[in-house]
Protein backbone atom coordinates (compact mmCIF):
# COMPACT_ATOMS: atom_id res chain seq x y z
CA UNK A 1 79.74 89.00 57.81
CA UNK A 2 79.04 86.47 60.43
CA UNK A 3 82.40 85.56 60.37
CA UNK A 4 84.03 89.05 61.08
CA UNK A 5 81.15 89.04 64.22
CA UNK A 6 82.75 85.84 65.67
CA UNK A 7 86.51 87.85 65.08
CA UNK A 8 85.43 90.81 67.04
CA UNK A 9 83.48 88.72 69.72
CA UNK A 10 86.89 86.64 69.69
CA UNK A 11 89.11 89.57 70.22
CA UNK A 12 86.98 91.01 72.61
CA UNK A 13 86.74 88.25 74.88
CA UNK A 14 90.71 87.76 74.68
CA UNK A 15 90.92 91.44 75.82
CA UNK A 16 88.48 91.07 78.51
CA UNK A 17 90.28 88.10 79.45
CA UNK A 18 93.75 89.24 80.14
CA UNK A 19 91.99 92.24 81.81
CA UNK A 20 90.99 90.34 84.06
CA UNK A 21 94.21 88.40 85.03
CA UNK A 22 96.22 91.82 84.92
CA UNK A 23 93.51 92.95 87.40
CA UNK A 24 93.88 89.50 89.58
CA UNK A 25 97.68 89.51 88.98
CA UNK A 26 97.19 93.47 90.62
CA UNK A 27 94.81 92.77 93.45
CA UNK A 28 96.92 89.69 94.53
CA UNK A 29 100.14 91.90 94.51
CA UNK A 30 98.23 94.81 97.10
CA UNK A 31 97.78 93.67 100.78
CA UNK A 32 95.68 95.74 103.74
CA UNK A 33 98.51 97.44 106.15
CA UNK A 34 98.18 96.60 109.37
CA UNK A 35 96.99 99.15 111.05
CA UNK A 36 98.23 99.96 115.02
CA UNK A 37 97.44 102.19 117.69
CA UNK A 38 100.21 105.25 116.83
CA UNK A 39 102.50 105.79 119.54
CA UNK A 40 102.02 108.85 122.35
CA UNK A 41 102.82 112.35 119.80
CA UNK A 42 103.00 114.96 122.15
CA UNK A 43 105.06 118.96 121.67
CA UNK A 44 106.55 120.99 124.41
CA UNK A 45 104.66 124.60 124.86
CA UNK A 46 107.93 125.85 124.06
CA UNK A 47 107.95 124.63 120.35
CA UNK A 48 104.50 124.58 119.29
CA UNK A 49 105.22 128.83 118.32
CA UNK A 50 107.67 130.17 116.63
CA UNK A 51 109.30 133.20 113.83
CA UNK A 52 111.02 131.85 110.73
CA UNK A 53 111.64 133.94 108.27
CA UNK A 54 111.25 133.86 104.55
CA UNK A 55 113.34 132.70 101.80
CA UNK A 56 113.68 135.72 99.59
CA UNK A 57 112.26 138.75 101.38
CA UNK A 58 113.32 137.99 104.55
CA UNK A 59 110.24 138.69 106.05
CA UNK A 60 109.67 137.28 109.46
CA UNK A 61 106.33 135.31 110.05
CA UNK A 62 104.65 133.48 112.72
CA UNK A 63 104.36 129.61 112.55
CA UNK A 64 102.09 127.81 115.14
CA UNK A 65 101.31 123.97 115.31
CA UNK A 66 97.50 123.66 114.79
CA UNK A 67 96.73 119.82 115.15
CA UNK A 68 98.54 116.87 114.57
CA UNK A 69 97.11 113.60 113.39
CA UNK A 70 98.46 110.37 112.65
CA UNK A 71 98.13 106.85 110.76
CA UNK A 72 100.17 104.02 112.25
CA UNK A 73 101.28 100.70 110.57
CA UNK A 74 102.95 97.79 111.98
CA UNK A 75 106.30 97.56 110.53
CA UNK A 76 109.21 94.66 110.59
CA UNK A 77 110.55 93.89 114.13
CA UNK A 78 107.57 95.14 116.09
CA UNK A 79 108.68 98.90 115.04
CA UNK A 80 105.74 101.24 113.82
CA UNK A 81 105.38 103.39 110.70
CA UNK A 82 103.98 106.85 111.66
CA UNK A 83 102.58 108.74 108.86
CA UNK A 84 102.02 112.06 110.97
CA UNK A 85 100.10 115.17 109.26
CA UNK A 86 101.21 118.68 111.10
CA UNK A 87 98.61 120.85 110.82
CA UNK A 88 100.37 124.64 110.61
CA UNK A 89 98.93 128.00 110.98
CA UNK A 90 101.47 130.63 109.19
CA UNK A 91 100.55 134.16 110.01
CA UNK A 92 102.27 137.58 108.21
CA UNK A 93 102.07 141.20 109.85
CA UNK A 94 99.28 142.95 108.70
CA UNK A 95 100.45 145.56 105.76
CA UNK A 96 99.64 147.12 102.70
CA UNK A 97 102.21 145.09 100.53
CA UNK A 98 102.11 141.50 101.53
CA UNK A 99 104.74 140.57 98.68
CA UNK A 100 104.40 136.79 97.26
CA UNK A 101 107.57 134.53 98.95
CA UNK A 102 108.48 130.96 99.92
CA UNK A 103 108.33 130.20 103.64
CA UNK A 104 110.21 126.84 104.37
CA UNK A 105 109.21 125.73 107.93
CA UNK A 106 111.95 124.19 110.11
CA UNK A 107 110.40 121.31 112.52
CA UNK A 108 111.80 118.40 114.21
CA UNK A 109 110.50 114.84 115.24
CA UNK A 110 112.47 113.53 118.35
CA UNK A 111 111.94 109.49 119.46
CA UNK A 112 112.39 109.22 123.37
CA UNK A 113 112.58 105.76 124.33
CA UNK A 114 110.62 104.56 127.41
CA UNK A 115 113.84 106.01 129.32
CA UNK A 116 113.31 109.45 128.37
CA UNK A 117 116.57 109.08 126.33
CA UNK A 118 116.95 110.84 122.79
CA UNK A 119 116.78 107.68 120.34
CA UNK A 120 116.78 109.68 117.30
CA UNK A 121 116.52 112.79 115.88
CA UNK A 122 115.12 113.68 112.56
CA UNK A 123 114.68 117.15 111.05
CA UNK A 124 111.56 117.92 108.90
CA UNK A 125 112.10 120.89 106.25
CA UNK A 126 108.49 121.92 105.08
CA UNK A 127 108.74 124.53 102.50
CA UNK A 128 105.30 126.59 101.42
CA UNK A 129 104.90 129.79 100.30
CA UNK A 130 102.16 133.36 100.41
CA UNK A 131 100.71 134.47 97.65
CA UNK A 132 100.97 138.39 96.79
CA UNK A 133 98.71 140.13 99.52
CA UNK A 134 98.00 136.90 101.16
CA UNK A 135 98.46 137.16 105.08
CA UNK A 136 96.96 133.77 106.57
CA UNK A 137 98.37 130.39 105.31
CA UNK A 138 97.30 126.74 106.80
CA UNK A 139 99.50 124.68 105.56
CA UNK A 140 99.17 120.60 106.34
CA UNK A 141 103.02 119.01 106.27
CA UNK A 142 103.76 115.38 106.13
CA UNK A 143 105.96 113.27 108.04
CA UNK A 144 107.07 109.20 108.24
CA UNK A 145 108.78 108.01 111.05
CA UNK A 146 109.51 104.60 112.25
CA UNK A 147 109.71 103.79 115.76
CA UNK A 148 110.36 100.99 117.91
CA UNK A 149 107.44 99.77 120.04
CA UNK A 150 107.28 101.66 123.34
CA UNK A 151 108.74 104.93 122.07
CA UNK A 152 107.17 107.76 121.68
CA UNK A 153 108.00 111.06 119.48
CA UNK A 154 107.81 114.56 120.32
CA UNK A 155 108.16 116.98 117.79
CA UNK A 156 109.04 121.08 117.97
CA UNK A 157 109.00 124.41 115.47
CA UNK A 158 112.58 125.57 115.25
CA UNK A 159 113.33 129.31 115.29
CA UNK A 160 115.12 130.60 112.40
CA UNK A 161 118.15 132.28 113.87
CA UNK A 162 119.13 134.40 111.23
């Protein structure tokens, strides 16, 4: 008996062992991002409103921007990670048969350089969706961008032209 005690205490103390260095191989293997001040995020009037319509139904809605936010890193060469959040306010016309559909939102995240000049463009294709009756939607969509120090991006709803 005292013997199958010492076993148990012996296997238990391996297994709390190599916990332990799985959990200090783990913790050593994480690091703290560096967090930054996020570069200037600003819209134009012009594309913070805009109709899209949706995927199936064709229904046209009304997309607004309704907050942005915004965690910065420091990345390699002085360039900064922006992990943006875009809050959206998607509104149907009021009607007696609000039929459930996908709504993909079109957006777009421009870089200007300290120059005003375009450095890049990059599209952002949010897709979301109404349930059956719903009118209202307030969707949050996520964006990463990296940007070289002393840029700044602007971002814009794009109007479905269809």
């Amino acid at each position: 008996m005292e013997h199958q005690s010492r076993t148990s205490l012996s296997a238990s103390f391996a297994r709390f062992a190599a916990l332990g260095a799985a959990g200090f191989v783990l913790a050593s293997c994480t690091s703290t991002p560096d967090y930054v001040v996020c570069p200037e995020v600003s819209a134009p009037r012009e594309g913070t409103q805009a109709y899209m319509r949706m995927d199936d139904t064709r229904e046209v809605f009304d997309v607004r921007m309704n907050g942005v936010s915004g965690l910065c890193e420091a990345a390699d060469g002085g360039a900064i990670l922006m992990n943006v959040s875009i809050g959206l306010k998607l509104k149907r016309a009021a009607g007696e048969d609000l039929a459930p559909g996908v709504a993909q939102i079109d957006l777009i995240g421009i870089v200007v350089g300290p120059d005003n000049d375009v450095v890049e463009t990059k599209p952002i294709k949010y897709k979301t969706g109404f349930a059956k009756g719903q009118r209202l939607n307030y969707p949050v969509a996520e964006y990463k961008i990296t940007v070289a120090d002393g840029n700044r991006l602007v971002l814009s709803l794009l109007p479905t032209h269809k």
